[in-house]
C-alpha atoms as a PDB file:
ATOM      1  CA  UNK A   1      52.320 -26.572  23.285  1.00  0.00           C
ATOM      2  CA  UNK A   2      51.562 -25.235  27.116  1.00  0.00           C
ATOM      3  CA  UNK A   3      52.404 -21.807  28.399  1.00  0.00           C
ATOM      4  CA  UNK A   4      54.823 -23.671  30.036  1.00  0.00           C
ATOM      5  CA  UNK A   5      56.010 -25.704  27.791  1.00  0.00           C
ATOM      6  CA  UNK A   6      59.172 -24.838  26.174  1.00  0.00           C
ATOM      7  CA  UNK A   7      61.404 -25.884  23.071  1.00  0.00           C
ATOM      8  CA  UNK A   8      64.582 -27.054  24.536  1.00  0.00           C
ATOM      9  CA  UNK A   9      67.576 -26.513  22.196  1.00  0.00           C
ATOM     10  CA  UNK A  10      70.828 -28.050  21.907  1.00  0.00           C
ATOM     11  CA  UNK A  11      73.695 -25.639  20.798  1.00  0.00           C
ATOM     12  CA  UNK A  12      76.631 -26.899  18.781  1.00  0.00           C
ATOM     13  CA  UNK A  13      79.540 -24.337  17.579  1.00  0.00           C
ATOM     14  CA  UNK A  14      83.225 -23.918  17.913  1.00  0.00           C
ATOM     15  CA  UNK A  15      82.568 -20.301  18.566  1.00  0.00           C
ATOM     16  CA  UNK A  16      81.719 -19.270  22.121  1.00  0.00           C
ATOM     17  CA  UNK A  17      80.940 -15.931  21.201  1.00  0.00           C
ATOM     18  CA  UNK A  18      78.322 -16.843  18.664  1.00  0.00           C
ATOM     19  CA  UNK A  19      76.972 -19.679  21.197  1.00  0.00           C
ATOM     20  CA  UNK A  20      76.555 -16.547  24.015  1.00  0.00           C
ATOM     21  CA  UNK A  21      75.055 -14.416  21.641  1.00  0.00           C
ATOM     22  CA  UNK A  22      72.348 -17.126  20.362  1.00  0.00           C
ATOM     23  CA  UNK A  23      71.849 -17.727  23.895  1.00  0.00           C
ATOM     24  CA  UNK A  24      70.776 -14.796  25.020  1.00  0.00           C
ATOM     25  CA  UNK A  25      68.429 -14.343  21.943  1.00  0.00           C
ATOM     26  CA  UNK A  26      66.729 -17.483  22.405  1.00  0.00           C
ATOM     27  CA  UNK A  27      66.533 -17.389  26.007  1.00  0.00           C
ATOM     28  CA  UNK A  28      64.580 -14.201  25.593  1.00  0.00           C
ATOM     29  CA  UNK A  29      61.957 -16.017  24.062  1.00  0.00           C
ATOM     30  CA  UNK A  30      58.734 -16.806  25.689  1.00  0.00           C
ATOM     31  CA  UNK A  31      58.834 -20.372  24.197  1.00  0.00           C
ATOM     32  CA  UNK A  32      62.626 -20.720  23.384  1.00  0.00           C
ATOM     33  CA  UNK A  33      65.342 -22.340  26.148  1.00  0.00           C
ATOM     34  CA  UNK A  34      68.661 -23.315  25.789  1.00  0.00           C
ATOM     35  CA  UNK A  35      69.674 -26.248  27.259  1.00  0.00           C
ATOM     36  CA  UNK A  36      73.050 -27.018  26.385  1.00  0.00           C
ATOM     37  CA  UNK A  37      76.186 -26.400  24.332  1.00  0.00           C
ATOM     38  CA  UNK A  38      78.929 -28.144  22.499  1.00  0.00           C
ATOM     39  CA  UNK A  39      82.247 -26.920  21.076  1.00  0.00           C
ATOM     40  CA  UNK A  40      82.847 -29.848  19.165  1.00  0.00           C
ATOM     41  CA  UNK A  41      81.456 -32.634  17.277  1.00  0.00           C
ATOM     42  CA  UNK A  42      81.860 -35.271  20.330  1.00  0.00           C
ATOM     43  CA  UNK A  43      80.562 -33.000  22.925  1.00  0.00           C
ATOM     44  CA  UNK A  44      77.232 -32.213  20.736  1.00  0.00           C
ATOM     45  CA  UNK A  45      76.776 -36.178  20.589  1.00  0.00           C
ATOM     46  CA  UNK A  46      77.507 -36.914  24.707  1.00  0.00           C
ATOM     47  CA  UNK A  47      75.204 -33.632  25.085  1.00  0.00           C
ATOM     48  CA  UNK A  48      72.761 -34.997  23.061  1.00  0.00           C
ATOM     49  CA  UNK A  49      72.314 -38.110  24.737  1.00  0.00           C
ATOM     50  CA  UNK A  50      72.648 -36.297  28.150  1.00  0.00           C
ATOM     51  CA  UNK A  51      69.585 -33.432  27.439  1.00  0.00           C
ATOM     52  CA  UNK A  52      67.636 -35.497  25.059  1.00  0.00           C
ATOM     53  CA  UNK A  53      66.727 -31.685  23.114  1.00  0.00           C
ATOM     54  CA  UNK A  54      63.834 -31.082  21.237  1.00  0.00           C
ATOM     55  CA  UNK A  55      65.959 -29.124  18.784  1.00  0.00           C
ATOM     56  CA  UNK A  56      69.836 -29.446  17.828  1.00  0.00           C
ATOM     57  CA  UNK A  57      71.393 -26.088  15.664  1.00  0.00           C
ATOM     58  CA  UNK A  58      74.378 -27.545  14.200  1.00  0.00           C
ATOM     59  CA  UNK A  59      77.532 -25.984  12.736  1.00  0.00           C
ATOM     60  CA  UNK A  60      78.746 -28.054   9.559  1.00  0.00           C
ATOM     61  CA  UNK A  61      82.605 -26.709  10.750  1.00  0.00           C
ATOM     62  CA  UNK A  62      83.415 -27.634  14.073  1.00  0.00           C
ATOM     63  CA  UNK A  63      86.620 -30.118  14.926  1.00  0.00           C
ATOM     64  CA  UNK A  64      86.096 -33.140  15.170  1.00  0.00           C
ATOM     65  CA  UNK A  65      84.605 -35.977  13.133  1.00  0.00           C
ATOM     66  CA  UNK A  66      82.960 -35.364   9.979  1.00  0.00           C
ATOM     67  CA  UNK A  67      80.108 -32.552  10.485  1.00  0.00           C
ATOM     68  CA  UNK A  68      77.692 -35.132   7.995  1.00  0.00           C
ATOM     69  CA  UNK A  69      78.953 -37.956   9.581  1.00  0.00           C
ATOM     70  CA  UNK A  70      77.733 -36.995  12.772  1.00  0.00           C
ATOM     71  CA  UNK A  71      74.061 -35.572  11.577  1.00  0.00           C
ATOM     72  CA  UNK A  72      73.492 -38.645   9.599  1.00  0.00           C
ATOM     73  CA  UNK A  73      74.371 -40.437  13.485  1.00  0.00           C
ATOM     74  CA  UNK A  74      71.762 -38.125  15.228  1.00  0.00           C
ATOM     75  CA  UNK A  75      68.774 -38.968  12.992  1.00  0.00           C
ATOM     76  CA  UNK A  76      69.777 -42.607  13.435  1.00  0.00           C
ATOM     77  CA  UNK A  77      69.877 -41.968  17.566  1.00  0.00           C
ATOM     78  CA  UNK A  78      67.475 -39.583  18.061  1.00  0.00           C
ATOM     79  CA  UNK A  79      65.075 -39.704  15.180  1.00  0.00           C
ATOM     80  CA  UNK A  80      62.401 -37.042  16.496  1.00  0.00           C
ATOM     81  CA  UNK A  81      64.919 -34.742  17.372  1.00  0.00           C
ATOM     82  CA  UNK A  82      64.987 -32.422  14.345  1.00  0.00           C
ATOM     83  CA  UNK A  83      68.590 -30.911  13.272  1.00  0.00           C
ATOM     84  CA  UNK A  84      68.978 -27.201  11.678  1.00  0.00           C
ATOM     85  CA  UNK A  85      72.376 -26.969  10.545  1.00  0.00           C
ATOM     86  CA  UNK A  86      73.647 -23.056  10.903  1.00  0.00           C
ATOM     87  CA  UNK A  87      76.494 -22.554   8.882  1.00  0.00           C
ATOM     88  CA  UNK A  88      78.664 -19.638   7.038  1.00  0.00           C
ATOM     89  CA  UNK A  89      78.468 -22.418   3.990  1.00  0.00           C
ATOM     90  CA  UNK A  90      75.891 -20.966   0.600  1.00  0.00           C
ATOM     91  CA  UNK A  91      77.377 -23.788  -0.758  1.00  0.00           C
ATOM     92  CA  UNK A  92      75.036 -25.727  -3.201  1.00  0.00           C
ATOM     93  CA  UNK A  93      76.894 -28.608  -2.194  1.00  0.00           C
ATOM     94  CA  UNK A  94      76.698 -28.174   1.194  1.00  0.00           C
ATOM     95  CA  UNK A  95      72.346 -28.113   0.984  1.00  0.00           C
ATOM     96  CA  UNK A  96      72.081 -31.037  -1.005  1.00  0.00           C
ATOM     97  CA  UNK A  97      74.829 -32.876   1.911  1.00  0.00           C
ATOM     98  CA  UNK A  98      72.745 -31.763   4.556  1.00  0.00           C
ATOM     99  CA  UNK A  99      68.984 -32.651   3.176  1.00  0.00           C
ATOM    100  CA  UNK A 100      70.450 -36.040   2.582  1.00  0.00           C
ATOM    101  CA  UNK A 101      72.408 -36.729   5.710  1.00  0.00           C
ATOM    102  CA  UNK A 102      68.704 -35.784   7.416  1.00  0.00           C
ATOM    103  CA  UNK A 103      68.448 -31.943   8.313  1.00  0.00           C
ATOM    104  CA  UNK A 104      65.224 -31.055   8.817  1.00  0.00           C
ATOM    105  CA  UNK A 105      66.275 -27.168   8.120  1.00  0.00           C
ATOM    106  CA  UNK A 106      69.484 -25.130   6.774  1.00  0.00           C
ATOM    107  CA  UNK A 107      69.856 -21.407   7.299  1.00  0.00           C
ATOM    108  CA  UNK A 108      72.768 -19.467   6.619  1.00  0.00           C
ATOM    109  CA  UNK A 109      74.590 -17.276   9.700  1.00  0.00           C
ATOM    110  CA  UNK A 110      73.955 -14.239   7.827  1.00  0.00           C
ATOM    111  CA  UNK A 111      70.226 -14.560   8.436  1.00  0.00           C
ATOM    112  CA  UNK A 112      68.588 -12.095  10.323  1.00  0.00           C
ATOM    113  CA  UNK A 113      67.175 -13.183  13.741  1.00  0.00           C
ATOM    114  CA  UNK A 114      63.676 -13.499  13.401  1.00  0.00           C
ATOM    115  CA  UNK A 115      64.432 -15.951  10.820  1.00  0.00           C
ATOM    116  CA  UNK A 116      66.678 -17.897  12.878  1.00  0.00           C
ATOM    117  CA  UNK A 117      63.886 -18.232  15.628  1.00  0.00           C
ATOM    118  CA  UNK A 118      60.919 -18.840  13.076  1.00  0.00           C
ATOM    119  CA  UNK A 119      63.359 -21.838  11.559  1.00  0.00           C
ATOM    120  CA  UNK A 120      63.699 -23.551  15.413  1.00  0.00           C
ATOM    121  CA  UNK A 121      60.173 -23.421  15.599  1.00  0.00           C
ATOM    122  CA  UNK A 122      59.315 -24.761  11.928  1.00  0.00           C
ATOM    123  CA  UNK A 123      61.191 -27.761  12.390  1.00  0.00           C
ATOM    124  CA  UNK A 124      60.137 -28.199  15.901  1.00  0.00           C
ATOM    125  CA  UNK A 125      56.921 -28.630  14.662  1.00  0.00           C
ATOM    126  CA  UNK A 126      57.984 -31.211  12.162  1.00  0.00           C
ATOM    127  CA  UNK A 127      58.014 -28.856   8.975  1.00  0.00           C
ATOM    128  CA  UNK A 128      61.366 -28.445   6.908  1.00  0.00           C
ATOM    129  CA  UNK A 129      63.440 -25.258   6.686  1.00  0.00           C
ATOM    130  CA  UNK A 130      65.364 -23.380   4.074  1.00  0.00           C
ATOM    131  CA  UNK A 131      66.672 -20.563   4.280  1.00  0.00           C
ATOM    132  CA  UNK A 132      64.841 -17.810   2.268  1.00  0.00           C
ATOM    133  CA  UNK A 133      67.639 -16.392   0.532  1.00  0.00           C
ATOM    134  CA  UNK A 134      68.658 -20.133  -0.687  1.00  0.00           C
ATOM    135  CA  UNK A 135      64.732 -21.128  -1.912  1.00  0.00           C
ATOM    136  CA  UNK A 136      65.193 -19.904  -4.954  1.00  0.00           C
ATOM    137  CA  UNK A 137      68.551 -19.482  -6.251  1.00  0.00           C
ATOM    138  CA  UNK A 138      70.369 -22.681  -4.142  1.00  0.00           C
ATOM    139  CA  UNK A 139      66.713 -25.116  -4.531  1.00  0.00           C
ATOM    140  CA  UNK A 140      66.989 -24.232  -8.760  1.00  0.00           C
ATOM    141  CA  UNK A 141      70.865 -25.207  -7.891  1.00  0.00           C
ATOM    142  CA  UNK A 142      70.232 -28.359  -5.992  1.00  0.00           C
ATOM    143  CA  UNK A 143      67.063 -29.790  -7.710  1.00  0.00           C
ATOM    144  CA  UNK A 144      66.555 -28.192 -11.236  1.00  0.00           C
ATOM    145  CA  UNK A 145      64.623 -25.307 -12.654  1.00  0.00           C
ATOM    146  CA  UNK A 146      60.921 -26.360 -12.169  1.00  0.00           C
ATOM    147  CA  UNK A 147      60.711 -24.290 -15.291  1.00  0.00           C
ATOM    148  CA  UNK A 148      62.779 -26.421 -17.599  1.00  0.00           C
ATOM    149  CA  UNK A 149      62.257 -30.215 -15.483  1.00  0.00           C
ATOM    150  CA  UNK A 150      58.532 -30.284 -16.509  1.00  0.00           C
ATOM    151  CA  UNK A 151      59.406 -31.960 -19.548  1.00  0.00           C
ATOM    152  CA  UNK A 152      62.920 -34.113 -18.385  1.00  0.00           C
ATOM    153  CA  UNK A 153      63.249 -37.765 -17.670  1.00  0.00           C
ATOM    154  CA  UNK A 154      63.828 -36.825 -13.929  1.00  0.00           C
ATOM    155  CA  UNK A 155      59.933 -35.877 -13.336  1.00  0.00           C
ATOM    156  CA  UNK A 156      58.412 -39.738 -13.926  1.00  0.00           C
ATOM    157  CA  UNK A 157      54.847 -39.777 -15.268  1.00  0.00           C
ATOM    158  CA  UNK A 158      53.896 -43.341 -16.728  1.00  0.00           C
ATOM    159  CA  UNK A 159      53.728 -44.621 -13.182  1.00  0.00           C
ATOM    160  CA  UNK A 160      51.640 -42.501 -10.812  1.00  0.00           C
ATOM    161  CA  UNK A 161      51.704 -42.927  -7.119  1.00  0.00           C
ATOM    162  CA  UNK A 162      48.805 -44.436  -5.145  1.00  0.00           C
ATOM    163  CA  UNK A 163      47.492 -41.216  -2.956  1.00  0.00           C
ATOM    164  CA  UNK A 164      49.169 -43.775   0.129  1.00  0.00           C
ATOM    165  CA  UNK A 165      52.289 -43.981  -1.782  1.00  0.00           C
ATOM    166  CA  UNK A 166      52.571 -40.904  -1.945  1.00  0.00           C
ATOM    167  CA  UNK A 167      51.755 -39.726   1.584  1.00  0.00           C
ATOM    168  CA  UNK A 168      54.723 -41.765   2.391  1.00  0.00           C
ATOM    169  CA  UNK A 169      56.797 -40.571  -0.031  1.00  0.00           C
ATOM    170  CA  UNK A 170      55.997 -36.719   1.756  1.00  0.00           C
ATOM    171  CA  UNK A 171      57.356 -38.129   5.043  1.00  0.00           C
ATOM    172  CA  UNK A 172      60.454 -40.116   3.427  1.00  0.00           C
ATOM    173  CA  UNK A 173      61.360 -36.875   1.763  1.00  0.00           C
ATOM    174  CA  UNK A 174      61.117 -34.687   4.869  1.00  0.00           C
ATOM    175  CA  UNK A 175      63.311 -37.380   6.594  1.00  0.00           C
ATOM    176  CA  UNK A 176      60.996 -39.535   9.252  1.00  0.00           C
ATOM    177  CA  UNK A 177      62.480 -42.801   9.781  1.00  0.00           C
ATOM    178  CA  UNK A 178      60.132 -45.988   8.424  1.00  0.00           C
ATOM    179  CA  UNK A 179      59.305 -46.720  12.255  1.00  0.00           C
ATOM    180  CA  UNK A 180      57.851 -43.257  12.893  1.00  0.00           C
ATOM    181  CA  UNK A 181      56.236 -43.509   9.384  1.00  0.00           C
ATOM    182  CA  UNK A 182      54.683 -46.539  10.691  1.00  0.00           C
ATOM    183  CA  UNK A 183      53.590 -44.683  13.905  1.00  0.00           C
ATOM    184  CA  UNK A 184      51.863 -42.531  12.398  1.00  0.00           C
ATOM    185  CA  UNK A 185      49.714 -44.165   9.342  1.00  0.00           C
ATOM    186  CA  UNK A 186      48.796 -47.098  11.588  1.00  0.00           C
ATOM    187  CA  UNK A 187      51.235 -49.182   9.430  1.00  0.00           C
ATOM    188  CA  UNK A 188      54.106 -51.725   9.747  1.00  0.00           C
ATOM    189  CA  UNK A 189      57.105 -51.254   9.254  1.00  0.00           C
ATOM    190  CA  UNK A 190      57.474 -53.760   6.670  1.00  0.00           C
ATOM    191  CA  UNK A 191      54.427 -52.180   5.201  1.00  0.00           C
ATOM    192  CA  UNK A 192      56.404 -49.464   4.777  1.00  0.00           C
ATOM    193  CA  UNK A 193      59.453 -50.739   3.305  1.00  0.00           C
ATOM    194  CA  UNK A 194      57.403 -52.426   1.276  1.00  0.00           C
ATOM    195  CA  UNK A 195      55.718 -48.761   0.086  1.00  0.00           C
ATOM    196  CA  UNK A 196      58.966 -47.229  -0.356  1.00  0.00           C
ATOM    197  CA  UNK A 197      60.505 -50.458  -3.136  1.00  0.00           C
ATOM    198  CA  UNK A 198      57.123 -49.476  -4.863  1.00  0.00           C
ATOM    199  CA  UNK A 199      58.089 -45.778  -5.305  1.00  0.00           C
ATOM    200  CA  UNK A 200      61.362 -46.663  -5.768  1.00  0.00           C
ATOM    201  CA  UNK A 201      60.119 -49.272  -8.770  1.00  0.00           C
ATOM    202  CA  UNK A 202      58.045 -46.470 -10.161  1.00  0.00           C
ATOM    203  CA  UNK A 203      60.101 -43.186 -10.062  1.00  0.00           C
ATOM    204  CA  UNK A 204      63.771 -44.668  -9.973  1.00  0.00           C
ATOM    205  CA  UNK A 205      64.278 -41.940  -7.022  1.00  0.00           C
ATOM    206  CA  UNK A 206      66.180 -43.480  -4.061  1.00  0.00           C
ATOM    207  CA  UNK A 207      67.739 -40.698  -2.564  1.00  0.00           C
ATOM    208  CA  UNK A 208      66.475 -38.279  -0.337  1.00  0.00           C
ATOM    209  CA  UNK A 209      67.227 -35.716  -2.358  1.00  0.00           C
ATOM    210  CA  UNK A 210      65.850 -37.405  -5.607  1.00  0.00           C
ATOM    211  CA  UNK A 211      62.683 -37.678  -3.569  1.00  0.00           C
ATOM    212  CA  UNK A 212      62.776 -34.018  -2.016  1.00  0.00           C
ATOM    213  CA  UNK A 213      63.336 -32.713  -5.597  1.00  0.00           C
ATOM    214  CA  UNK A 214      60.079 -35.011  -7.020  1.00  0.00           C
ATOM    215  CA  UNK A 215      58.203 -33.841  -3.502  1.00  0.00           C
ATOM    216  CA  UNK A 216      58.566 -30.075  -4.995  1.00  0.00           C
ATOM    217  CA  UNK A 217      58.238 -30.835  -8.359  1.00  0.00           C
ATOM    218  CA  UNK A 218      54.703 -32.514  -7.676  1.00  0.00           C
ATOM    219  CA  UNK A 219      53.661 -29.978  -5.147  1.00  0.00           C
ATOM    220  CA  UNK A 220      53.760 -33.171  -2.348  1.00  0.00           C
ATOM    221  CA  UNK A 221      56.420 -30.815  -0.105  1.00  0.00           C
ATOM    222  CA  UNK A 222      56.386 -27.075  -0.586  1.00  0.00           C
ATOM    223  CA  UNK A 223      58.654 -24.975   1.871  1.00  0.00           C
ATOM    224  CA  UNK A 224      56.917 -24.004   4.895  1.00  0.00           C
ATOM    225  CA  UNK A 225      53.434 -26.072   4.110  1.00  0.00           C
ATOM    226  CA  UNK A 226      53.283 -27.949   7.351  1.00  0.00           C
ATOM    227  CA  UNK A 227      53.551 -31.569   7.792  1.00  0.00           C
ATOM    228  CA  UNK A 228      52.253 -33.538  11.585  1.00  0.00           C
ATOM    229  CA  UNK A 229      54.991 -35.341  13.871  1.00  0.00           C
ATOM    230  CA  UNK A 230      54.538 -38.569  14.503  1.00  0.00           C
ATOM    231  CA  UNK A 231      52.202 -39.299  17.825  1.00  0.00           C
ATOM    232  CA  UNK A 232      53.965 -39.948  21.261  1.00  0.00           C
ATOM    233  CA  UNK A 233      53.030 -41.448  24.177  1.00  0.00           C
ATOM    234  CA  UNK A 234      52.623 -39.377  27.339  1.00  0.00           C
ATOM    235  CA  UNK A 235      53.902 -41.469  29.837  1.00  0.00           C
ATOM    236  CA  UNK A 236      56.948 -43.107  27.456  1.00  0.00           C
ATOM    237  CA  UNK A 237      57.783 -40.245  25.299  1.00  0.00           C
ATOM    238  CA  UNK A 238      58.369 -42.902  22.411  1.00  0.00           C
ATOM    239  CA  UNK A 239      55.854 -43.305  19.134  1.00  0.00           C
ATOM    240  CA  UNK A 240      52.040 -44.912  20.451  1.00  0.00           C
ATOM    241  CA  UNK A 241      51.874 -48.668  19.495  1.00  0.00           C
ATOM    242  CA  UNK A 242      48.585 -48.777  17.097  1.00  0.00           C
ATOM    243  CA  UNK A 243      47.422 -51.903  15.052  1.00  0.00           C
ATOM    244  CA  UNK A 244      49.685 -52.549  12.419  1.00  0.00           C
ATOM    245  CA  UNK A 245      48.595 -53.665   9.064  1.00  0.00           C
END
């Protein structure tokens, strides 16, 4: 990223007070700009496709349609646009909705600032985000005890993955579409689909949370361990073509 180069973020809250208040804290950073704002679930999708953001902070309570509904509809739209979802919910339930509907981070309002800020940036740079109160109490919730799963039927081990299998299993879990998958390995998308029946057939995980949980377990995906976005093309903005294979 330039000096001048800034991450543009998308806004979306019912609460205008709590919208002027995380404007002016992001706006006061060097790399940090707010672009827009939405009140409601149907504004947040016309902004979206109005700004094009790099990042969208999105409250799981706002009127409208159905908050999961709608994030599952953004990471179908606008699959390199990560989502951190910024809610008042410590809800186990709530975590294991989000991962799956494709958030690429969830922090609790009650976070302090600088952890708000370092959680734009971590999934701006293609890295998923938890909030640090919810690793360990919410993650042991969500996706077992890593303690007591060592041993359990839901940690396969008669059928290892191939060390490509499981590099796509590490973007499948942190939610990149097959397409950008592609992008980036160099692969096709078939290839791909073809890589993820295979993982499928050998762990009996096809959920994203099934494979975020086996990610963990295997040390594939550990929170905050940094994982590269697919490429883009300068002039297009959308993934490079590359031979496919």
């Amino acid at each position: 990223m330039t000096e001048t180069t800034k991450i543009r973020v998308l806004l979306a809250d019912d609460h205008a007070l709590l919208r002027a208040g995380l404007r002016v804290l992001l706006n006061s950073q060097p790399d940090l700009e707010v672009v827009g704002e939405a009140g409601n679930l149907q504004e947040t999708l016309i902004q979206a496709r109005a700004l094009h953001p790099d990042v969208v902070t999105l409250d799981l309570s706002m009127p409208g349609t159905n908050s999961m509904e709608l994030l599952e509809h953004l990471r179908k739209e606008f699959p390199q646009v990560p989502v951190l979802v910024l809610t008042m919910h410590d809800d186990p339930a709530y975590l294991r909705a989000a991962l799956g509907a494709g958030a690429s981070g969830y922090l609790v309002k009650t976070a302090a600032e600088t952890e708000l800020l370092s959680a734009i940036r971590a999934v701006h740079a293609g890295r998923t985000f938890i909030d640090l109160k919810l690793n360990e109490t919410l993650l042991k919730t969500v996706f077992g005890d890593p303690g007591t799963r060592a041993e359990g039927p839901g940690l396969p081990q008669e059928m290892p993955l191939s060390p490509r299998e499981s590099e796509v299993l590490k973007f499948l879990a942190l939610g990149y579409t097959h397409q950008q998958i592609a992008d980036y390995l160099y692969l096709s998308t078939k290839t791909v689909e073809t890589y993820r029946a295979r993982i499928a057939e050998k762990l009996g995980l096809r959920s994203r949370a099934d494979l975020i949980r086996y990610a963990l377990d295997t040390g594939l995906l550990s929170p905050g361990k940094p994982m590269p976005r697919p490429p883009l093309s300068s002039k297009t903005g959308e993934a490079k073509s590359a031979p496919k294979r």
